[in-house]
C-alpha atoms as a PDB file:
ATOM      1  CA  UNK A   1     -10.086   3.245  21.175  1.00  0.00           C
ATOM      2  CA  UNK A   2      -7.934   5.040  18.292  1.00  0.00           C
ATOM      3  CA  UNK A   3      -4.389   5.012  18.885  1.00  0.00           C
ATOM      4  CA  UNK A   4      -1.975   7.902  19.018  1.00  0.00           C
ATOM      5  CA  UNK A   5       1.660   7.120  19.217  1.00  0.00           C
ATOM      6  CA  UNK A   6       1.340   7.746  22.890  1.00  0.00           C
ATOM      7  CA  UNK A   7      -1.266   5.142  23.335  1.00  0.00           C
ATOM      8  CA  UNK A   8       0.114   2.737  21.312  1.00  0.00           C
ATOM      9  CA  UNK A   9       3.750   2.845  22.979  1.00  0.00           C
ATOM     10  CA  UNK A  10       2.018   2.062  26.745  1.00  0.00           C
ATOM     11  CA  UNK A  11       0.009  -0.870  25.467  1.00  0.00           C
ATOM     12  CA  UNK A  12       2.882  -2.255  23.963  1.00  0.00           C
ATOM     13  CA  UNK A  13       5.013  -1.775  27.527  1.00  0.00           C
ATOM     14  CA  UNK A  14       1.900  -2.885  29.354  1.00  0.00           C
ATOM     15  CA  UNK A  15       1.125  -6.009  27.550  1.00  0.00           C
ATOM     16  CA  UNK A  16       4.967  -6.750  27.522  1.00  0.00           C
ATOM     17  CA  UNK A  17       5.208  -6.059  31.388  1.00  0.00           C
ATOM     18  CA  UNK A  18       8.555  -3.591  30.569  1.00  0.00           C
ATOM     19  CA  UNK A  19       9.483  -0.161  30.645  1.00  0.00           C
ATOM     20  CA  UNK A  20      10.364   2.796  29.006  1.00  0.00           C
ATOM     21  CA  UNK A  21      14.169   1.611  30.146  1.00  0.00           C
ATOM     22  CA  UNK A  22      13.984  -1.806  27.302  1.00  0.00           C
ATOM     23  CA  UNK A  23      11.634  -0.271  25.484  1.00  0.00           C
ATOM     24  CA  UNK A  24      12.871   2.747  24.975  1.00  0.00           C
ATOM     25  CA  UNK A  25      10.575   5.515  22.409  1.00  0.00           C
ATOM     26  CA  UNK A  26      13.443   4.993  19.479  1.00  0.00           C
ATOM     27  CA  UNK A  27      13.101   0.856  19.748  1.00  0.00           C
ATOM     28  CA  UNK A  28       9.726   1.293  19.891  1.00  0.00           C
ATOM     29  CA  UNK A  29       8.987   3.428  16.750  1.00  0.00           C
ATOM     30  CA  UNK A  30      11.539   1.045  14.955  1.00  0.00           C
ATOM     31  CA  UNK A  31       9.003  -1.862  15.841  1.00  0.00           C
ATOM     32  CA  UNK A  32       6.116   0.145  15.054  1.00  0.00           C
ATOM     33  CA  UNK A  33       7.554   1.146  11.631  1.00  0.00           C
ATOM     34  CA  UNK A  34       8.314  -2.587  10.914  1.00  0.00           C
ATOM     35  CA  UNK A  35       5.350  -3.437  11.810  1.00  0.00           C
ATOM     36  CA  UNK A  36       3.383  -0.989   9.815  1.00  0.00           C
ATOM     37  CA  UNK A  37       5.266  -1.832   7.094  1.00  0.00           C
ATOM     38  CA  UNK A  38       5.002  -5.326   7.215  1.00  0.00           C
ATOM     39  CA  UNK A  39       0.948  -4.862   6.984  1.00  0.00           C
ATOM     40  CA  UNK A  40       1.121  -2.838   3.748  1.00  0.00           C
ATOM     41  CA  UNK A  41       2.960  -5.586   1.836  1.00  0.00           C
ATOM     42  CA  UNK A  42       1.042  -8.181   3.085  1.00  0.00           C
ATOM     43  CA  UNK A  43      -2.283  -7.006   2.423  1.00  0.00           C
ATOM     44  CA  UNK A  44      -3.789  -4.320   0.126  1.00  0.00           C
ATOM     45  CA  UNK A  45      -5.434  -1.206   1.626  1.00  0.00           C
ATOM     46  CA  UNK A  46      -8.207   1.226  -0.094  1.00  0.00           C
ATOM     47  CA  UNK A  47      -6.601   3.584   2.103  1.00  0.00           C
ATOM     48  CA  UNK A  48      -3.230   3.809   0.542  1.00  0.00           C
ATOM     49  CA  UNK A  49      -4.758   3.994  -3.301  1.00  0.00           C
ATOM     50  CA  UNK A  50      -3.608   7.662  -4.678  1.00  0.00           C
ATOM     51  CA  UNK A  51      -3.518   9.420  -8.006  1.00  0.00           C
ATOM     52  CA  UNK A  52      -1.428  11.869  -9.760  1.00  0.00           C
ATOM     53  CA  UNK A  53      -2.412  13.626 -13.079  1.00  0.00           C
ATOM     54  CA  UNK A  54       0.867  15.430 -14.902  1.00  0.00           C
ATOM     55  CA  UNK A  55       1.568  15.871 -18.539  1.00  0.00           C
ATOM     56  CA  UNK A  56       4.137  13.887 -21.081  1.00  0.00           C
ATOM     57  CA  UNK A  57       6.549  16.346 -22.555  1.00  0.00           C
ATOM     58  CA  UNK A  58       6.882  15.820 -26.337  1.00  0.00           C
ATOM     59  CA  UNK A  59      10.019  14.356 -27.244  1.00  0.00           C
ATOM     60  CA  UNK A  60      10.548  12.678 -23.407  1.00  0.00           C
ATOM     61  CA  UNK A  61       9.394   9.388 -22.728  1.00  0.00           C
ATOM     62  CA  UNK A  62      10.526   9.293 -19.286  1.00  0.00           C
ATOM     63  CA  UNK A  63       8.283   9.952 -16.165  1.00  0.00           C
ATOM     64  CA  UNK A  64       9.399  10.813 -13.437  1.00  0.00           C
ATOM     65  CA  UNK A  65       7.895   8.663 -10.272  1.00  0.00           C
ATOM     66  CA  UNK A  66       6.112  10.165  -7.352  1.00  0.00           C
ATOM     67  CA  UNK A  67       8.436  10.453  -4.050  1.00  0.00           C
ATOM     68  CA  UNK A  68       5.739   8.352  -2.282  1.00  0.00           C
ATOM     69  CA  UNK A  69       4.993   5.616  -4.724  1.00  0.00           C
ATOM     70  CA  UNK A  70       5.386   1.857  -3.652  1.00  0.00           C
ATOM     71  CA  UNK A  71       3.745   0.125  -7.152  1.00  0.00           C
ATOM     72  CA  UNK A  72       2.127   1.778  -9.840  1.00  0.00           C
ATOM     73  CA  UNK A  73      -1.608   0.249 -10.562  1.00  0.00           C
ATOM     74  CA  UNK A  74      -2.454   1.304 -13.996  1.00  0.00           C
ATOM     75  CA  UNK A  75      -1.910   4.625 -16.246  1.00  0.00           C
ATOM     76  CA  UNK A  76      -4.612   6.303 -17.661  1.00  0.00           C
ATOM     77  CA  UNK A  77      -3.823   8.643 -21.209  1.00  0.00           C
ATOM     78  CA  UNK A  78      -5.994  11.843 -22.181  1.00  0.00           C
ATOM     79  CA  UNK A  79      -5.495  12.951 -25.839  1.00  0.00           C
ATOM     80  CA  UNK A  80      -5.523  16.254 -27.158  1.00  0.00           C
ATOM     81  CA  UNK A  81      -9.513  15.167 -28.808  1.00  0.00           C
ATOM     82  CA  UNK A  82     -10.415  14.353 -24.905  1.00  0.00           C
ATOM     83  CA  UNK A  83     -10.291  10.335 -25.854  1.00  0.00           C
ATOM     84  CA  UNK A  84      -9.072   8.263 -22.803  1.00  0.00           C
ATOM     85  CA  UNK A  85      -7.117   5.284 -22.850  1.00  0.00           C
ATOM     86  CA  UNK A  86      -5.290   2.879 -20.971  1.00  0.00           C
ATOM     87  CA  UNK A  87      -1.743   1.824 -21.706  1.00  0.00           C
ATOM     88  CA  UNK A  88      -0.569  -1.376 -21.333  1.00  0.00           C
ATOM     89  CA  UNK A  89       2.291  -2.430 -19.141  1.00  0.00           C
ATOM     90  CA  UNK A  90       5.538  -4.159 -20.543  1.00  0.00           C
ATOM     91  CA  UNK A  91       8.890  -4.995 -19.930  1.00  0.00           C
ATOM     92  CA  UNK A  92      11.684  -2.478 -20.596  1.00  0.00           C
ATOM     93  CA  UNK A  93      12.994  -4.784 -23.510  1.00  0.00           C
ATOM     94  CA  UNK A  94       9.896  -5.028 -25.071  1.00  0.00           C
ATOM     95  CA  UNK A  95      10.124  -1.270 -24.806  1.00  0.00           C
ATOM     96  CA  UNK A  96      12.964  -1.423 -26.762  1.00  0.00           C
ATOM     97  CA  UNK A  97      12.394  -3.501 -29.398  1.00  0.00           C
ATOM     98  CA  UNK A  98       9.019  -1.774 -29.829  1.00  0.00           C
ATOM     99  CA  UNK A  99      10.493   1.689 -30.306  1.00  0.00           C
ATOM    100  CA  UNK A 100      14.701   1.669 -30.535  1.00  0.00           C
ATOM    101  CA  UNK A 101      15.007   5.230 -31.416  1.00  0.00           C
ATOM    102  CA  UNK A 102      13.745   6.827 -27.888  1.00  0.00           C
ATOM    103  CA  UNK A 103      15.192  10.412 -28.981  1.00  0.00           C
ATOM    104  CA  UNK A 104      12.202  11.625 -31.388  1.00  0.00           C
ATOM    105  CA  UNK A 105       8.974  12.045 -30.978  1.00  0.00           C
ATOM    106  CA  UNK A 106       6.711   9.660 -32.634  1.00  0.00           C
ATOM    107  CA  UNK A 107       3.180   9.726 -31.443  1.00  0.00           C
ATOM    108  CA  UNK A 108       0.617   8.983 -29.112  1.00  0.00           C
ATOM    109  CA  UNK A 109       2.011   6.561 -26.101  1.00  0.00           C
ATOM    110  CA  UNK A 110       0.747   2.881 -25.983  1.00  0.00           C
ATOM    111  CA  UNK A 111       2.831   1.016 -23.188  1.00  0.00           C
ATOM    112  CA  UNK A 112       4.492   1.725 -19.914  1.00  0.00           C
ATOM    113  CA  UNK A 113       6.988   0.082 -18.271  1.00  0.00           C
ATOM    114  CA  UNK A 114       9.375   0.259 -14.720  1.00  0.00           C
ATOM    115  CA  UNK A 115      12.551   1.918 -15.604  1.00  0.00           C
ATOM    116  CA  UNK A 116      14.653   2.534 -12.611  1.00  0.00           C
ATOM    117  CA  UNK A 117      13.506   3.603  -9.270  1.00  0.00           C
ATOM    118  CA  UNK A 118      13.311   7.178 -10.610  1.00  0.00           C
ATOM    119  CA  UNK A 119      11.629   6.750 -13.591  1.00  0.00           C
ATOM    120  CA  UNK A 120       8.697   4.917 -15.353  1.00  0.00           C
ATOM    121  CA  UNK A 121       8.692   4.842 -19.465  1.00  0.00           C
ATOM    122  CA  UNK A 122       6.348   5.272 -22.287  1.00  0.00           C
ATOM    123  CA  UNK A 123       6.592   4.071 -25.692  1.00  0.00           C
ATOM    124  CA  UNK A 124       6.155   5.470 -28.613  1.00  0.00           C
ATOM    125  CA  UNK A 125       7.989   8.610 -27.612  1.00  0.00           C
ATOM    126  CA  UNK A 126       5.066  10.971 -27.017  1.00  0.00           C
ATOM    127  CA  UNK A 127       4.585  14.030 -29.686  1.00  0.00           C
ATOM    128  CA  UNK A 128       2.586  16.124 -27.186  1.00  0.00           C
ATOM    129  CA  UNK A 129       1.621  16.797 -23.835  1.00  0.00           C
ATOM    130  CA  UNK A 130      -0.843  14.472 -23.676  1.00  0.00           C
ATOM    131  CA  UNK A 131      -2.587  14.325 -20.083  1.00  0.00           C
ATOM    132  CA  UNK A 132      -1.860  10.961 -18.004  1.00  0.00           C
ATOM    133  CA  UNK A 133      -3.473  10.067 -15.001  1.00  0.00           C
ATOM    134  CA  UNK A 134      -1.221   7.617 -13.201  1.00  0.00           C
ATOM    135  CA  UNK A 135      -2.857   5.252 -10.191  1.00  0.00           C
ATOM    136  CA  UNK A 136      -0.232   4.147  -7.839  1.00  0.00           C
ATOM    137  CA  UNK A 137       0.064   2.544  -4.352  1.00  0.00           C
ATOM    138  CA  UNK A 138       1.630   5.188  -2.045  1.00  0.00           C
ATOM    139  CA  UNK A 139       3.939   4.769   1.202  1.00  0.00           C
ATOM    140  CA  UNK A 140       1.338   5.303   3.753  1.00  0.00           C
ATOM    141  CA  UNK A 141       1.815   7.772   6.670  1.00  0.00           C
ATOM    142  CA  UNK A 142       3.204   6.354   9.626  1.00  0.00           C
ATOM    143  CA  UNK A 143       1.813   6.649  13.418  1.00  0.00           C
ATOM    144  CA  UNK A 144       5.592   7.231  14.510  1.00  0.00           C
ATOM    145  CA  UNK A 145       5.399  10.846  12.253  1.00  0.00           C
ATOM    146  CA  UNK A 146       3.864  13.790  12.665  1.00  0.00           C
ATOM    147  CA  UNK A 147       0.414  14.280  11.850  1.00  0.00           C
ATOM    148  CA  UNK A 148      -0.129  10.646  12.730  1.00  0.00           C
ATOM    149  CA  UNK A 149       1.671  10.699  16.366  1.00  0.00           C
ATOM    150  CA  UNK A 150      -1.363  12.748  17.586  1.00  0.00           C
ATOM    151  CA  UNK A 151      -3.998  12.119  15.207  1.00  0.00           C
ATOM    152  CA  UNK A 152      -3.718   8.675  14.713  1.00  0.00           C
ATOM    153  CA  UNK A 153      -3.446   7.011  11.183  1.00  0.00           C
ATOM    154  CA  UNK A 154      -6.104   4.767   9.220  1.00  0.00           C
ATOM    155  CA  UNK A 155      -4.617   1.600  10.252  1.00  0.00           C
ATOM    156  CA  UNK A 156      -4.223   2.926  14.102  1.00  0.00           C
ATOM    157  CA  UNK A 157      -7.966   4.750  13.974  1.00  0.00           C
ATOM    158  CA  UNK A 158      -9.936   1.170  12.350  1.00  0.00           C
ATOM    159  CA  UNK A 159      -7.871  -1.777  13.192  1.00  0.00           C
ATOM    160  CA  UNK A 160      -6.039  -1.457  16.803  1.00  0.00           C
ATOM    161  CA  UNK A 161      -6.161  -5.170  16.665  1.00  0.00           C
ATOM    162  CA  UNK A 162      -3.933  -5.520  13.646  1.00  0.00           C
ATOM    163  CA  UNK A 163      -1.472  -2.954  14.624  1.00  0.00           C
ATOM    164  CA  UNK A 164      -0.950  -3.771  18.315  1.00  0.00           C
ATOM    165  CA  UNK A 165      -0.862  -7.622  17.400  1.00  0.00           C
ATOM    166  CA  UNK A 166       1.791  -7.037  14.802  1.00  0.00           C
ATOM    167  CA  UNK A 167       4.310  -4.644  16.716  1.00  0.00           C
ATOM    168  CA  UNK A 168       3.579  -7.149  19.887  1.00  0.00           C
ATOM    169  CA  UNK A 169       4.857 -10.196  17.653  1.00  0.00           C
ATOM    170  CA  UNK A 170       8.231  -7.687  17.139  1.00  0.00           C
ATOM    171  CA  UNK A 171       8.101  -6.850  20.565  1.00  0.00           C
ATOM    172  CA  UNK A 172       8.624 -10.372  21.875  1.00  0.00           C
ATOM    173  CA  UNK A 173      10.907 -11.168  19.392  1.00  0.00           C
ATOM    174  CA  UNK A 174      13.287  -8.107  20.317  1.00  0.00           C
ATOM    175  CA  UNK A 175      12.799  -9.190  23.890  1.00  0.00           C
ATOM    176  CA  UNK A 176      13.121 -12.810  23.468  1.00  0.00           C
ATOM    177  CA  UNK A 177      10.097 -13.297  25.320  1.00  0.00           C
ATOM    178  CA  UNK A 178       8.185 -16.533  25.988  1.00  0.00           C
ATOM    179  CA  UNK A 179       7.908 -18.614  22.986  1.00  0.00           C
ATOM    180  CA  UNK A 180       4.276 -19.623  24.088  1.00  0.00           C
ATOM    181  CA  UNK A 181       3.519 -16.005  24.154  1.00  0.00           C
ATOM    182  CA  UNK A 182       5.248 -14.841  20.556  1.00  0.00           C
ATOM    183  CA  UNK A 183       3.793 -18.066  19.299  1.00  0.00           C
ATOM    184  CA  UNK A 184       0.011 -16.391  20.693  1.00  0.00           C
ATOM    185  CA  UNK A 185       0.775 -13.177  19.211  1.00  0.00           C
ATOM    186  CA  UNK A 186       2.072 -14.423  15.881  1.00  0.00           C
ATOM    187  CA  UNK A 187      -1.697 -16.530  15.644  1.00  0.00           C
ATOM    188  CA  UNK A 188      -3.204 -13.600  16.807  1.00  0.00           C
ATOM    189  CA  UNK A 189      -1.889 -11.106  14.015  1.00  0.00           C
ATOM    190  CA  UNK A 190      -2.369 -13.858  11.232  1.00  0.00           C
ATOM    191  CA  UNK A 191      -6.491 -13.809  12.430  1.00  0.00           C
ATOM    192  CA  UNK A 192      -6.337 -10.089  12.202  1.00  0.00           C
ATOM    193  CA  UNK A 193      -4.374  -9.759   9.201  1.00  0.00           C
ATOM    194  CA  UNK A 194      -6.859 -12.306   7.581  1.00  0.00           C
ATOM    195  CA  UNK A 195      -9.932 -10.304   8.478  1.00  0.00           C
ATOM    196  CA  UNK A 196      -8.385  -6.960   7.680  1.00  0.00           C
ATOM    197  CA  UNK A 197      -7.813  -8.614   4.170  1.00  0.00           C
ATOM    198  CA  UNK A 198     -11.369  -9.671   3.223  1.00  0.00           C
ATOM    199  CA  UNK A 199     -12.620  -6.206   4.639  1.00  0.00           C
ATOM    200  CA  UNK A 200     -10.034  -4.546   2.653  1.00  0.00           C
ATOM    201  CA  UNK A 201     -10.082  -6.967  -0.815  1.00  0.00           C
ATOM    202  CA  UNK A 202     -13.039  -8.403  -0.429  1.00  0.00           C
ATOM    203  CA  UNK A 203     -16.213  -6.745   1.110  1.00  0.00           C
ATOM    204  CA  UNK A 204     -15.092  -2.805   0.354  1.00  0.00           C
ATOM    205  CA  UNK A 205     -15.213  -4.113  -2.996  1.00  0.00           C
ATOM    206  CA  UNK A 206     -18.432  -5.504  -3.561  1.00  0.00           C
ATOM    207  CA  UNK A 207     -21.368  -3.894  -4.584  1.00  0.00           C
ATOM    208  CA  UNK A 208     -24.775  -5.338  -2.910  1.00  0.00           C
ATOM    209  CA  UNK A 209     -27.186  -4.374  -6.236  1.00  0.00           C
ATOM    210  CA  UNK A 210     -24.482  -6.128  -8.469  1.00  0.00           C
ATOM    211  CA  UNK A 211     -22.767  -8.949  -6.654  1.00  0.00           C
ATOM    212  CA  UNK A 212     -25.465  -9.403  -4.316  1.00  0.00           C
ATOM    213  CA  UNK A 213     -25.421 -10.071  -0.372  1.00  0.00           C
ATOM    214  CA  UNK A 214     -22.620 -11.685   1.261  1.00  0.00           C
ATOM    215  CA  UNK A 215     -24.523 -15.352   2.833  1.00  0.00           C
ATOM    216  CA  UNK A 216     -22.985 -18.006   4.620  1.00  0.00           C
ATOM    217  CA  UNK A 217     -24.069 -21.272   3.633  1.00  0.00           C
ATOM    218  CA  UNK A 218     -25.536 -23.282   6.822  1.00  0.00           C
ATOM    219  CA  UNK A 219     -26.174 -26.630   7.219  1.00  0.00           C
ATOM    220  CA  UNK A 220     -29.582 -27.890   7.977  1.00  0.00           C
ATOM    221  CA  UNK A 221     -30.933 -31.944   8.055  1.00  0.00           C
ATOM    222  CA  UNK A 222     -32.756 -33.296   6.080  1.00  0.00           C
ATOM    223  CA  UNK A 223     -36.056 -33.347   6.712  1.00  0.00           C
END
């Protein structure tokens, strides 16, 4: 079953054996948040993969970052001639030292660095308005917002396991529950986190023609 906020608020007062009066809806989206956002560092999801396409101004080298952005993944460059490229990530002092007078334009942008948590920066200042295509890691919707509460989000829709398992673990932990039972719960969302990772970083990314079919070695006697 695909959970809705709804849904996934009564399982976690069902499996806890408490009420809406502990476990009241604002506790419970805290948890769920937490939870949610303890999946997305701990394992990478095709689902939250984005891209933005914008345009360097000539003379600027800074970027401004998307509103939603966690990490960026790699930055593509389209020339005026149509020639793509990719620029190569650096630290801001290398930045620096690779280009010290930031205020004039120079030419076509090789590297790309972190500036701030507002900003990203190319180097050489770019001379025109050069296309970019940036791939980033975006903050994923959340079950406890709207249109998630009612429609349900990837996570919630594909792997109720995961989800459930890891706001249960906060759940206990709020309540002080049973160790024995956090203890379960904690094992439980470590088995689903570790599935949800190979499915995720492992099998989504194959491709059966080139890296051929997933087989399990198995153990036979000898003859």
């Amino acid at each position: 079953m695909a959970y809705t906020l709804a849904n996934l608020q009564d399982d976690i007062r069902s499996y806890t054996e408490v009420d809406d009066g502990v476990l009241t809806t604002g506790i419970l989206n805290t948890m769920i948040k937490n939870s949610e956002n303890k999946i997305y560092r701990e394992s990478d999801s095709d689902d939250n993969r984005f891209y933005a396409t914008s345009n360097l101004a000539a003379g600027s080298r800074y970027v401004t970052i998307p509103s939603d952005l966690r990490f960026i993944r790699y930055v593509q460059l389209t020339d005026a001639s149509g020639n793509q490229t990719f620029l190569e990530k650096k630290d801001t002092s290398y930045m620096a030292t690779f280009y010290d007078t930031p205020g004039a334009a120079s030419g076509i942008p090789k590297y790309y660095a972190n500036w701030d948590a507002n900003y990203w920066v190319v180097a050489p200042t770019p001379n025109a308005t050069n296309l970019i295509t940036l791939a980033y890691t975006k903050q994923p919707d959340s079950i406890t917002a709207s249109p998630g509460s009612t429609q349900g989000t990837y996570t919630s829709n594909k792997y109720q396991d995961l989800l459930l398992y890891a706001c249960l673990v906060e759940a206990y932990g709020y309540l002080k529950g049973p160790a024995d039972m956090l203890q379960y719960y904690m094992q439980a969302y470590q088995k689903a986190l570790q599935s949800y990772s190979i499915e995720q970083q492992g099998r989504r990314r194959r491709d059966e023609y080139q890296d051929g079919v997933i087989r399990t070695p198995l153990k036979s006697p000898s003859p």
